[in-house]
Protein backbone atom coordinates (compact mmCIF):
# COMPACT_ATOMS: atom_id res chain seq x y z
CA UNK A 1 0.00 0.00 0.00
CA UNK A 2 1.10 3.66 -0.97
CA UNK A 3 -0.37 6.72 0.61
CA UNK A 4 0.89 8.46 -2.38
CA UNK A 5 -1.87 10.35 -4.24
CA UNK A 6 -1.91 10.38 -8.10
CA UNK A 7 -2.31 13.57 -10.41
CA UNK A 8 -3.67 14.05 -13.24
CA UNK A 9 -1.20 14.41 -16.08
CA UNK A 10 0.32 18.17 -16.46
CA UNK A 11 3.05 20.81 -17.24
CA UNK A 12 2.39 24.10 -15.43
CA UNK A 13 5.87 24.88 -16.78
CA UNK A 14 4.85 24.06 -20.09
CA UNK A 15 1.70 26.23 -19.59
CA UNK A 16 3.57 29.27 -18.49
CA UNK A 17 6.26 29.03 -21.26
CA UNK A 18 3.42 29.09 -23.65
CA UNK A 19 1.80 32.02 -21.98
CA UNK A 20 4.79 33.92 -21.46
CA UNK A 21 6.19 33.34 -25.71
CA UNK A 22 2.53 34.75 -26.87
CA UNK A 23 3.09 38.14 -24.10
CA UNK A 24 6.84 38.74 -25.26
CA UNK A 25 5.26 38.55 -29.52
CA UNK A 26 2.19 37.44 -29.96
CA UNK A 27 2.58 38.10 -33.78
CA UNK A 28 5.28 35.71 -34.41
CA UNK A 29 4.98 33.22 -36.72
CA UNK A 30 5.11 30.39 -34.38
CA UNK A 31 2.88 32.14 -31.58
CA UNK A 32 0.02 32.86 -33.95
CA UNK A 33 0.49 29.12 -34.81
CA UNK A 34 -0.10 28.27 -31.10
CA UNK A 35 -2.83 30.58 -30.93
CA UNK A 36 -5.06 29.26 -34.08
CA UNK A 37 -4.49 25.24 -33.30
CA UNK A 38 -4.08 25.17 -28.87
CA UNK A 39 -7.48 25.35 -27.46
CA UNK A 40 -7.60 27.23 -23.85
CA UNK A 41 -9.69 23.63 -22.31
CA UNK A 42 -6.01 21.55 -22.91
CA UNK A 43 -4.83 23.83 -20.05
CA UNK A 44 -4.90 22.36 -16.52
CA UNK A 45 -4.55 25.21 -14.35
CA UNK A 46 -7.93 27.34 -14.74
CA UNK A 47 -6.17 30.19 -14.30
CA UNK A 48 -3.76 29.31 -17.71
CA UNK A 49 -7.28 28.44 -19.01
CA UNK A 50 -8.54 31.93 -18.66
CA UNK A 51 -5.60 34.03 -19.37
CA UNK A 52 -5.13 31.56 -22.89
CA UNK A 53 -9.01 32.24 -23.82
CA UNK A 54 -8.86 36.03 -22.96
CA UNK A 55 -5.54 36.08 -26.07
CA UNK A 56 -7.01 33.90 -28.76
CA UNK A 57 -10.33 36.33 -28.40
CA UNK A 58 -8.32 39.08 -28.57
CA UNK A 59 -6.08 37.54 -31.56
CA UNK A 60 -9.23 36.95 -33.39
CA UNK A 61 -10.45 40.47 -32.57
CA UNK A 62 -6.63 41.43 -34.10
CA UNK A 63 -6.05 43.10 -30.63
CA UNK A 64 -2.73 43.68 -29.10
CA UNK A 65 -1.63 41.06 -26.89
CA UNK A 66 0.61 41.87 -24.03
CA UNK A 67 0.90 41.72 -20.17
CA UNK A 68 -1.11 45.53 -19.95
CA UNK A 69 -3.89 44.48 -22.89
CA UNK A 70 -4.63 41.30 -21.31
CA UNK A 71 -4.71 42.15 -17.85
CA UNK A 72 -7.43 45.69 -18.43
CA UNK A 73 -9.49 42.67 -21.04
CA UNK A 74 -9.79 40.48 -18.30
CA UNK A 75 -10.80 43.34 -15.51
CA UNK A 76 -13.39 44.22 -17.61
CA UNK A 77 -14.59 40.56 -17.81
CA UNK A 78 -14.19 40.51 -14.00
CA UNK A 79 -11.75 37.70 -14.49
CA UNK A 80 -8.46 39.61 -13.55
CA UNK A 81 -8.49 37.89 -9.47
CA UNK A 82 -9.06 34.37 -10.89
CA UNK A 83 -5.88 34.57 -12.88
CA UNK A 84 -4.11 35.84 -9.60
CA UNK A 85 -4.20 39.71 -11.23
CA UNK A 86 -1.50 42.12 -13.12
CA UNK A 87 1.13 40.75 -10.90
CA UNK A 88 1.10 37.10 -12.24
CA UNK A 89 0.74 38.08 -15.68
CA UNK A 90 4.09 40.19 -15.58
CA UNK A 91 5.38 37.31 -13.56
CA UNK A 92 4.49 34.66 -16.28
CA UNK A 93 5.87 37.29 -19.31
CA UNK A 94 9.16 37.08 -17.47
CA UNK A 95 9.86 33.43 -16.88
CA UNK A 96 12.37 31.47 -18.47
CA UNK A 97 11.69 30.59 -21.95
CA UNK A 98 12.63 30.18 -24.96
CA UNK A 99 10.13 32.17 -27.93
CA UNK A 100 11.88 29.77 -29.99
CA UNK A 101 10.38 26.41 -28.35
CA UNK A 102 6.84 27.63 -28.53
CA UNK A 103 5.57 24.69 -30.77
CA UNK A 104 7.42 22.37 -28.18
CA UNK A 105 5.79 23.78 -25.64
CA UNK A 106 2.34 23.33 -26.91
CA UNK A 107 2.93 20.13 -27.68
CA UNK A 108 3.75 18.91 -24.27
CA UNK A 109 0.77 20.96 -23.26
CA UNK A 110 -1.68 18.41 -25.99
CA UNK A 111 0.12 15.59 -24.62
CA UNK A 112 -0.83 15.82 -21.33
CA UNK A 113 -4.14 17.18 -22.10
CA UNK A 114 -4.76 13.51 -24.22
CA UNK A 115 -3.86 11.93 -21.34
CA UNK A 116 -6.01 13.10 -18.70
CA UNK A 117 -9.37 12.75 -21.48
CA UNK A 118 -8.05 9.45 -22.02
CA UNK A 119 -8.44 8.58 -17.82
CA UNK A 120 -11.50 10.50 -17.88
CA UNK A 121 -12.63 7.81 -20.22
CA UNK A 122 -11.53 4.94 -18.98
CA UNK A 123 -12.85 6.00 -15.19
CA UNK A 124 -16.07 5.84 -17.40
CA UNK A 125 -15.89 2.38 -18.88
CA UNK A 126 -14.90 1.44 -15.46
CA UNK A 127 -18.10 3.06 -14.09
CA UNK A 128 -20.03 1.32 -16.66
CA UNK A 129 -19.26 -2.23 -15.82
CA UNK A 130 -19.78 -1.33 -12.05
CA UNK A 131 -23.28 0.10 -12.68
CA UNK A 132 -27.06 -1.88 -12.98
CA UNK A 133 -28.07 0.39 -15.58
CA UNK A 134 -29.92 -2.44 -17.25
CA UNK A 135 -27.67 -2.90 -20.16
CA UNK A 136 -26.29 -6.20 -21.31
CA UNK A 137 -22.32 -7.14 -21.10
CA UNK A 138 -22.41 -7.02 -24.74
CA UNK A 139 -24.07 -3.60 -25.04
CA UNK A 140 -21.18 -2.20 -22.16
CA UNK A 141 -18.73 -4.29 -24.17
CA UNK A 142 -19.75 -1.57 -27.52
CA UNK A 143 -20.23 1.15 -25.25
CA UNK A 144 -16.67 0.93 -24.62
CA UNK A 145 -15.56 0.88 -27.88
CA UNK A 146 -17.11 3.69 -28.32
CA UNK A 147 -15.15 5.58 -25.62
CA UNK A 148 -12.12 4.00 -26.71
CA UNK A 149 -12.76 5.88 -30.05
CA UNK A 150 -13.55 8.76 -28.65
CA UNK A 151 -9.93 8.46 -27.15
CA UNK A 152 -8.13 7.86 -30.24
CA UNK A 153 -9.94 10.41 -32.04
CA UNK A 154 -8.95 13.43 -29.26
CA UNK A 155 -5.46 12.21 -29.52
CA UNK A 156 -5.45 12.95 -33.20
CA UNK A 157 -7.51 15.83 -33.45
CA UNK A 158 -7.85 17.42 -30.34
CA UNK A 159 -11.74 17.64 -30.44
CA UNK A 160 -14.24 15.94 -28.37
CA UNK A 161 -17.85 14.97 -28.53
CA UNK A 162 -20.61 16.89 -27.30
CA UNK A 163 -21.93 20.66 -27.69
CA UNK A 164 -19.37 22.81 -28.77
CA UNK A 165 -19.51 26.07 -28.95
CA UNK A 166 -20.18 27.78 -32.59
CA UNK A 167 -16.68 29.77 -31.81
CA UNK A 168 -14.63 25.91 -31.96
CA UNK A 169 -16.71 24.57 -34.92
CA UNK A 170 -16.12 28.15 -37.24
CA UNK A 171 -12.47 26.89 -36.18
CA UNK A 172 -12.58 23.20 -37.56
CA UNK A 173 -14.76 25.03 -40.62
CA UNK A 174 -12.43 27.27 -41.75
CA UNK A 175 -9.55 24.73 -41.87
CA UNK A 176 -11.58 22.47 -43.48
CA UNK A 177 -12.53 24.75 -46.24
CA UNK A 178 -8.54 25.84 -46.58
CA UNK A 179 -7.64 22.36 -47.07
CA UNK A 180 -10.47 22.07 -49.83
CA UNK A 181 -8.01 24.04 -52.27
CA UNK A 182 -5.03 22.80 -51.25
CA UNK A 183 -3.75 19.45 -53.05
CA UNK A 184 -4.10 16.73 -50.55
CA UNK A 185 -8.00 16.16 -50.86
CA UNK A 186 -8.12 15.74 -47.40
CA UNK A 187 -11.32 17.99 -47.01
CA UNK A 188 -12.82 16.99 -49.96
CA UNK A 189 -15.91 14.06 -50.95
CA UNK A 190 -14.68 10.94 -51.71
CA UNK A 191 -14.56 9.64 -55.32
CA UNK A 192 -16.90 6.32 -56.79
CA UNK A 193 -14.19 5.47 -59.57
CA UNK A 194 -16.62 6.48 -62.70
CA UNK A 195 -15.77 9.45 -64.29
CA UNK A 196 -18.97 10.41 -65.51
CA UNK A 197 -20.76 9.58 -62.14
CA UNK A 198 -17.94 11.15 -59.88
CA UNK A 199 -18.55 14.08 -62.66
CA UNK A 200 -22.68 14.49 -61.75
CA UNK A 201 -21.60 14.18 -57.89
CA UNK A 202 -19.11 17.65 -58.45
CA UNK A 203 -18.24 19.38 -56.75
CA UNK A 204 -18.38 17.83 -53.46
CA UNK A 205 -17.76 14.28 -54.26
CA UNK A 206 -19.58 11.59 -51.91
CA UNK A 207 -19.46 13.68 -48.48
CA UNK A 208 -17.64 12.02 -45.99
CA UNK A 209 -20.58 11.28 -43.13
CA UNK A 210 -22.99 10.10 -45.46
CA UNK A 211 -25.06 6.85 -46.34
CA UNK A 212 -24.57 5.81 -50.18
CA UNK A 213 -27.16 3.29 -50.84
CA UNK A 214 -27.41 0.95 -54.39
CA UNK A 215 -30.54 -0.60 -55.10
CA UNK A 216 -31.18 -2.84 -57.83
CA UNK A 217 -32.72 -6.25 -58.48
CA UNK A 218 -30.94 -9.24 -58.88
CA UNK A 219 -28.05 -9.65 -62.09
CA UNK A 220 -28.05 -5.58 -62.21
CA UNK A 221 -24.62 -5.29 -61.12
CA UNK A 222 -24.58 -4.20 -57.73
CA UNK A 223 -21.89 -6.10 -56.11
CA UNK A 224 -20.05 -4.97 -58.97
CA UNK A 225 -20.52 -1.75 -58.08
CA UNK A 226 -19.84 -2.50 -54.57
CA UNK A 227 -16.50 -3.67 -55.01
CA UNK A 228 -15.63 -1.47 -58.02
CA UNK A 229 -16.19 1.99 -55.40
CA UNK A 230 -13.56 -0.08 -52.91
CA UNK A 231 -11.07 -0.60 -54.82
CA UNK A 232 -11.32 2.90 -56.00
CA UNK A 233 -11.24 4.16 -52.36
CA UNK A 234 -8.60 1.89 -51.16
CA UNK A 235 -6.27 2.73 -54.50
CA UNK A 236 -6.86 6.05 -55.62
CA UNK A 237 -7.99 7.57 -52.53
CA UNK A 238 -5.25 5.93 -50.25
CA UNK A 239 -8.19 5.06 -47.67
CA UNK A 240 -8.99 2.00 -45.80
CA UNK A 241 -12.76 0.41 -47.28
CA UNK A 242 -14.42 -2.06 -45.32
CA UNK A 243 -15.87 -4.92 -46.92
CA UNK A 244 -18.86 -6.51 -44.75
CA UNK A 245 -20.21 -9.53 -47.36
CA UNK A 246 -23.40 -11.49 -46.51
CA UNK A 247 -23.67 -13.04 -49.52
CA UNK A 248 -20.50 -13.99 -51.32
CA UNK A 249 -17.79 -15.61 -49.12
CA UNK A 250 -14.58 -13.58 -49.61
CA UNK A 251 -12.55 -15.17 -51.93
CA UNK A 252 -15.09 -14.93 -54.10
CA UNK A 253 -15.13 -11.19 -53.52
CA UNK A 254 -11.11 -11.39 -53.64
CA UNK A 255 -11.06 -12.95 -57.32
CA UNK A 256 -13.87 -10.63 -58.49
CA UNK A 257 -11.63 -7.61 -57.51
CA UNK A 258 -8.48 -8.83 -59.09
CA UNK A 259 -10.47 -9.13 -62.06
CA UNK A 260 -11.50 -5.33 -61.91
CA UNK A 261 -8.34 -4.01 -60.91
CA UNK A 262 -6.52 -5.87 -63.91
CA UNK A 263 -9.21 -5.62 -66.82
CA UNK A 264 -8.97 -9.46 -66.74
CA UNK A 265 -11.45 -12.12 -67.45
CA UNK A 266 -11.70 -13.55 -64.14
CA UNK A 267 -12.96 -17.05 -66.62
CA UNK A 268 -9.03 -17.46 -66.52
CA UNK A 269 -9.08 -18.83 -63.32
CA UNK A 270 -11.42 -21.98 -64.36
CA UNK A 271 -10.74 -22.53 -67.72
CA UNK A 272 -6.59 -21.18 -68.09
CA UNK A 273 -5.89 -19.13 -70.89
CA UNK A 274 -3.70 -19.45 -73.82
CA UNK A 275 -1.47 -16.02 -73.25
CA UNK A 276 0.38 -16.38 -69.89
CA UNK A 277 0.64 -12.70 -69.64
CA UNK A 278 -2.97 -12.86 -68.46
CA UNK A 279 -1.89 -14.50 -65.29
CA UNK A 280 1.11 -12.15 -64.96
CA UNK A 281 -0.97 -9.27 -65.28
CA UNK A 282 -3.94 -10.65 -63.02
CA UNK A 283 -1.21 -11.51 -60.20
CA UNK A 284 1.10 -8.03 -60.45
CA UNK A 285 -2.86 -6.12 -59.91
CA UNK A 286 -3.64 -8.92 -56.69
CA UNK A 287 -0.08 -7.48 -55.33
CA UNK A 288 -0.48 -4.38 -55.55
CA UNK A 289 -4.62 -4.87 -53.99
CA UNK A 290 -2.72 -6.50 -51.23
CA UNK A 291 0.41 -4.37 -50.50
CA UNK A 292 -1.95 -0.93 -50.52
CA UNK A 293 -2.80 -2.61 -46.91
CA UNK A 294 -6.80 -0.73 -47.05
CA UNK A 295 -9.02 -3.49 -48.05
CA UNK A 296 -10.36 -5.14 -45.54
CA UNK A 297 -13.09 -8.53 -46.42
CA UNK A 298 -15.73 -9.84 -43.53
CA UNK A 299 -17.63 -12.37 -44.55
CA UNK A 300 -19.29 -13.27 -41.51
CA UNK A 301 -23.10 -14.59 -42.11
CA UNK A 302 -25.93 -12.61 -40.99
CA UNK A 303 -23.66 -10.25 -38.78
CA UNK A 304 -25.61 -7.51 -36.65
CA UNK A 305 -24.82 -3.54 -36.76
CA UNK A 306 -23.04 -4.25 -34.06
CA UNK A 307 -20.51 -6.30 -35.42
CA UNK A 308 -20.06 -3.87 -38.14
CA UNK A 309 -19.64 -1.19 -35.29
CA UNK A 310 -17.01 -2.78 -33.83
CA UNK A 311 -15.27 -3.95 -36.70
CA UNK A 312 -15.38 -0.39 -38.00
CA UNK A 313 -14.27 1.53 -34.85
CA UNK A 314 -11.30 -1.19 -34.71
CA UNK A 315 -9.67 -0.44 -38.11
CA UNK A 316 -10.16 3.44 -37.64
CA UNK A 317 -7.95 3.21 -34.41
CA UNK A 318 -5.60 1.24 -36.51
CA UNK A 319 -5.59 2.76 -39.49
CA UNK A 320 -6.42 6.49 -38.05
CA UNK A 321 -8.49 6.57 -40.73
CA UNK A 322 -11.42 5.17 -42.81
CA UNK A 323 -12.65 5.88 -46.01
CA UNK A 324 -15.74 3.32 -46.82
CA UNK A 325 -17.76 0.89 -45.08
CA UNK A 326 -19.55 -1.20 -47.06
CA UNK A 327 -22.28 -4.07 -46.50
CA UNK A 328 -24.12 -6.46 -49.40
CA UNK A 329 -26.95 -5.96 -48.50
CA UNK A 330 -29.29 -5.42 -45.70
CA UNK A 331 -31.56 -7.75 -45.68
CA UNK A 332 -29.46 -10.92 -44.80
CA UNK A 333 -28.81 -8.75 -41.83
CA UNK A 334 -29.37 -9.82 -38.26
CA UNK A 335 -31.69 -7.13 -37.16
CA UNK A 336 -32.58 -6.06 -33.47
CA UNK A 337 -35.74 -7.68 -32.16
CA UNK A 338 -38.85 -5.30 -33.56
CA UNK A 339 -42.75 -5.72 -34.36
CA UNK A 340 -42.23 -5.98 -37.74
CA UNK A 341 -39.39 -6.09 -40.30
CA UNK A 342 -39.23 -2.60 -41.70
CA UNK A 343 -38.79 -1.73 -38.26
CA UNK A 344 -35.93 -3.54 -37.49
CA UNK A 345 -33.96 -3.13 -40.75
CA UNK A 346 -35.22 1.01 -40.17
CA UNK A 347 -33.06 0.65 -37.08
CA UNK A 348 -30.15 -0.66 -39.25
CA UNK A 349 -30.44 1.86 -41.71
CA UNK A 350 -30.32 4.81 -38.78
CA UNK A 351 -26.95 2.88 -37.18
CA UNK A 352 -25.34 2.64 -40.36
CA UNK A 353 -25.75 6.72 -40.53
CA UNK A 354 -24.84 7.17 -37.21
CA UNK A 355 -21.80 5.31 -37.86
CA UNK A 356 -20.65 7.34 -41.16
CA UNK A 357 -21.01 10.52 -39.23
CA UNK A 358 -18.90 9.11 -36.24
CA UNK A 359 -16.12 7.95 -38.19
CA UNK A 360 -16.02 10.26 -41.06
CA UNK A 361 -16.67 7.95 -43.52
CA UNK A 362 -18.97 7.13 -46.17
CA UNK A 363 -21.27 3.93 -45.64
CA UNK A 364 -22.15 2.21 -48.67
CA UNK A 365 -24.95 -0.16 -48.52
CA UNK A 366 -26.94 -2.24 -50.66
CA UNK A 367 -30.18 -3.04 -50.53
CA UNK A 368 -32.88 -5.32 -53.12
CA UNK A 369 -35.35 -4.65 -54.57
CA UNK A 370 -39.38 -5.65 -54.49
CA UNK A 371 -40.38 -7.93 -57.15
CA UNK A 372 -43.66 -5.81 -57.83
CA UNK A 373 -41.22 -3.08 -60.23
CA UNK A 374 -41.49 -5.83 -62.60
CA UNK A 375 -44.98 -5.40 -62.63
CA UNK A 376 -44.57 -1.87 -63.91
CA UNK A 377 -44.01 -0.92 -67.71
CA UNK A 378 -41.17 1.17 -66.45
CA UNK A 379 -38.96 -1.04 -64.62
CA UNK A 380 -36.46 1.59 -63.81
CA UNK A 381 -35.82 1.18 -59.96
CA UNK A 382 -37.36 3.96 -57.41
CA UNK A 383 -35.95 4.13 -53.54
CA UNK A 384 -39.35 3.55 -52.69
CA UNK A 385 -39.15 0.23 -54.38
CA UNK A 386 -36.83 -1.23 -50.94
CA UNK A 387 -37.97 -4.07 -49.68
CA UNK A 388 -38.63 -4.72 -46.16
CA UNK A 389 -38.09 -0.70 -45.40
CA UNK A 390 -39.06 2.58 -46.16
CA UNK A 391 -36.87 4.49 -43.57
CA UNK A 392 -33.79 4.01 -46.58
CA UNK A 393 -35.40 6.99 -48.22
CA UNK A 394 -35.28 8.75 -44.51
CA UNK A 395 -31.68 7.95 -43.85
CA UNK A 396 -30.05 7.77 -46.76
CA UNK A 397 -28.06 10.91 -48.48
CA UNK A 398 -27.80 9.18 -51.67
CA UNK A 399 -30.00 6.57 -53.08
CA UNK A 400 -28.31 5.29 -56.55
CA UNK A 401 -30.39 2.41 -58.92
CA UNK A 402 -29.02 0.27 -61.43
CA UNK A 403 -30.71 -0.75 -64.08
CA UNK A 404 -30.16 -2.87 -67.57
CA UNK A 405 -32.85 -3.35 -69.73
CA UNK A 406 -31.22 -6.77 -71.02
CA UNK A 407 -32.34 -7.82 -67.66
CA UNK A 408 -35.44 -7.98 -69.21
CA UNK A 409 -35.37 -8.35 -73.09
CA UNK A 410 -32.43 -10.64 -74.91
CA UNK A 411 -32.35 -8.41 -77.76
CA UNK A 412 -31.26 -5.63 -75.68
CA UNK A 413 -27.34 -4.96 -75.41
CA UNK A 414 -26.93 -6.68 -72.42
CA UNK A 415 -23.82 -4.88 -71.35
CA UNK A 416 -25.48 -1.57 -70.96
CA UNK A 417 -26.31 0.31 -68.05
CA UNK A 418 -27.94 3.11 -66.02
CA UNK A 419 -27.03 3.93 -63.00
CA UNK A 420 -30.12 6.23 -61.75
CA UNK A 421 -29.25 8.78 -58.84
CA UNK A 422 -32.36 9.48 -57.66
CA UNK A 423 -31.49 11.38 -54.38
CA UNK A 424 -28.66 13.42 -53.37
CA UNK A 425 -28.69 15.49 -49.99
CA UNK A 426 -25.63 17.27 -51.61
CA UNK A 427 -26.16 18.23 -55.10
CA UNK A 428 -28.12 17.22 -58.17
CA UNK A 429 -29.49 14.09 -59.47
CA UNK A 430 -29.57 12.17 -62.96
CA UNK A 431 -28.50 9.83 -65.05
CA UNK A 432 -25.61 8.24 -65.84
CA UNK A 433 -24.84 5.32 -68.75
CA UNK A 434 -22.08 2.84 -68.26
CA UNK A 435 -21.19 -0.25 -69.33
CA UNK A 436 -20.84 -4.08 -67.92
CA UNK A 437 -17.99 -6.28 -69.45
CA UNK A 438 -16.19 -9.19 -67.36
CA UNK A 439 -17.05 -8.45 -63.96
CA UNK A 440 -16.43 -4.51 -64.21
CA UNK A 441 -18.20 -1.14 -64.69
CA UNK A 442 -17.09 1.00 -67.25
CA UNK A 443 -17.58 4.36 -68.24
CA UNK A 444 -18.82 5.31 -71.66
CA UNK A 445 -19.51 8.28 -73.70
CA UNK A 446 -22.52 10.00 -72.55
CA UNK A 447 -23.96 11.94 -74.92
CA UNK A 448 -23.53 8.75 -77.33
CA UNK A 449 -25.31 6.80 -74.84
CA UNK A 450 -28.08 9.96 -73.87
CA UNK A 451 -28.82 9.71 -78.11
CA UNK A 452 -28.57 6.29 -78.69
CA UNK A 453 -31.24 5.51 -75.39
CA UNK A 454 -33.49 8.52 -76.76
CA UNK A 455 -33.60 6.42 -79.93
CA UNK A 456 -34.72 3.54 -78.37
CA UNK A 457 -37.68 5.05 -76.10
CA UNK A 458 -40.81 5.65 -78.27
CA UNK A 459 -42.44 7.04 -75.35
CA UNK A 460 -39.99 8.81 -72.86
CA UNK A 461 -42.36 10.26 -70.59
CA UNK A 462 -43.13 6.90 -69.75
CA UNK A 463 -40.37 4.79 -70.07
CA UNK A 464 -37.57 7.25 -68.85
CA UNK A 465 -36.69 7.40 -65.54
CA UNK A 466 -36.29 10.98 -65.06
């Protein structure tokens, strides 16, 4: 036993150095630097916490900052006796220091400001498995994983959940909207890997946050699609994507993939094929699938939102980033117990959304179709045409059909295609033609394909889906 008491990870040092820098020049490079990205809450002395707040108003305000400014701001805030008054500021402004070391500073100050949310958190999970609050072990089990994302996010980013004040998020929103012209593409929407479809979703992209859903009816081409936008994400966008497979066991989904990626029959892998650079080419594309290390297959059958939670939450704190999650389809999901069916796939659809929004992310799901389309003369598919839910059209921020008349008439070209965004939360909606060959989706020259379709429909208004 030790009667020693623990506290909580800090510098006041640290804290003072900082202070004392922004005083001596607050319009140094490396001071205003501290000043835009240090929030005044990573402080642990209140009194640091006050004094920090009172300069980053006034450096927004493009006051001068120095022991005199500060100290008459924070009289008239009737703040200047819970920083210890005038005196402490001129004692802080003449410590030992180095202007230079500022960033260092700061960053000790982060450090130890991680480390104390991180115990908050964990004093919570502990609180959680010591309280009857009438949740299961498995429900405290995600709980935590929550928290422990919570955790790795701070450490990364320095921002925590809850209400924030408007001040913190015009912060986050103005760096955001910097990085959106800068090169990296950080800030920007993610891309689906079809030219003419990325194209009609310009020029934000698929917003990261958002619930992507493909509907179709059987043989349209969605897992196609499905693995197609992965690829893309994992390749060109130098993201991890999340593969969550219900239906097809994952090599299946590997092969399929490799196919894509190379422009290779996949047939190959059955049958052989005469020219052995085939294989060469098929296995150089598999390499580089693999050695990109962001494609991630879980075939699990009928896996619950909570699976996909977890599985999520884990790669994002390994990864420190994820770009898709995607899951074919919904309905071989294992839903929460509910009255009926839309009602428990409703509460899928709401997780999945809650999910893109926590990790940044774009979900991608899939969903079928009801039979009774077929019924219609124009069997070009609507969201409301979901089966087992109509919350989709709630939750979703883009609902995108698939359709191919060849589906439905032999005569037909069977390799074309229309993929049909119907809604978009972020932008327009439309058409856009493609084609199918070997297992991939490829673009194709639109206004060929807008002339060559009006050809074909005798009757647009009631065969055309728009």
């Amino acid at each position: 036993m030790t009667s020693e008491i623990l506290s909580a990870p800090h510098s006041l040092e640290a804290e003072q150095s900082v202070i004392g820098a922004i005083l001596l020049d607050s319009q140094s490079e490396r001071a205003q630097k501290v000043l835009a990205t240090l929030k005044a809450e990573s402080f642990y002395s209140r009194q640091h916490q006050v004094i920090f707040g009172a300069m980053k108003s006034m450096n927004k305000e493009s006051s001068p900052i120095d022991g005199m400014t500060v100290s008459d701001r924070l009289e008239r805030e009737g703040l200047i006796d819970q920083v210890g008054g005038f005196s402490y500021l001129m004692q802080v402004g003449k410590g030992s220091f180095s202007q230079a070391n500022i960033g260092a500073y700061a960053s000790v100050i982060r450090e130890r400001a991680a480390e104390r949310y991180g115990i908050q958190k964990l004093n919570e999970a502990t609180e959680l498995f010591y309280t009857r609050n009438g949740m299961t072990a498995a429900e405290k089990f995600d709980a935590v994983q929550m928290l422990a994302t919570q955790i790795s996010d701070y450490a990364k980013t320095g921002n925590r959940r809850g209400a924030r004040p408007l001040i913190e998020v015009m912060d986050d929103w103005l760096c955001e909207v910097e990085q959106r012209f800068d090169n990296s593409g950080r800030s920007r929407g993610l891309s689906t890997g079809i030219p003419s479809l990325d194209a009609l979703l310009e020029p934000k992209g698929l917003v990261k946050g958002s619930l992507f859903v493909i509907g179709a009816r059987p043989k349209m081409g969605k897992t196609t699609l499905y693995s197609q936008m992965a690829i893309n994400c994992a390749m060109r966008e130098k993201l991890p994507a999340i593969l969550f497979s219900l239906e097809m066991p994952d090599k299946q989904i590997f092969e399929r993939m490799v196919g894509q990626a190379s422009g290779v029959n996949t047939d190959i892998f059955y049958r052989g094929s005469d020219n052995d650079s085939d294989f060469a080419l098929a296995n150089g594309r598999a390499m580089e699938l693999v050695e990109s290390g962001n494609l991630f297959i879980d075939d699990t059958p009928g896996i619950t939102l909570a699976h996909i939670v977890s599985e999520a939450r884990r790669i994002k704190r390994e990864k420190g980033a994820v770009g898709m999650v995607m899951v074919d389809y919904l309905t071989l999901m294992t839903g929460e117990k509910a009255d009926r069916n839309d009602l428990s796939f409703g509460l899928i659809t709401k997780g999945l959304k809650n999910l893109a929004k926590e990790l940044g992310c774009v979900v991608v799901l899939l969903t079928q179709l009801n039979r009774d389309l077929e019924k219609r003369l124009n069997k070009r598919p609507l969201p409301s045409d979901s089966r087992d839910t109509g919350q989709i059209e709630q939750d979703c921020d883009y609902w995108l059909g698939i359709y191919r008349e060849g589906a439905y008439d032999e005569n037909f070209p069977q390799q074309d295609t229309e993929l049909l965004l119907r809604l978009n939360r972020h932008g327009k909606s439309g058409v856009v033609y493609a084609e199918q060959r070997n297992g991939s989706i490829y673009d194709c020259d639109q206004l060929a394909a807008q002339r060559k379709a009006a050809d074909r429909e005798d009757k647009p208004a009631k065969r055309g889906g728009f």
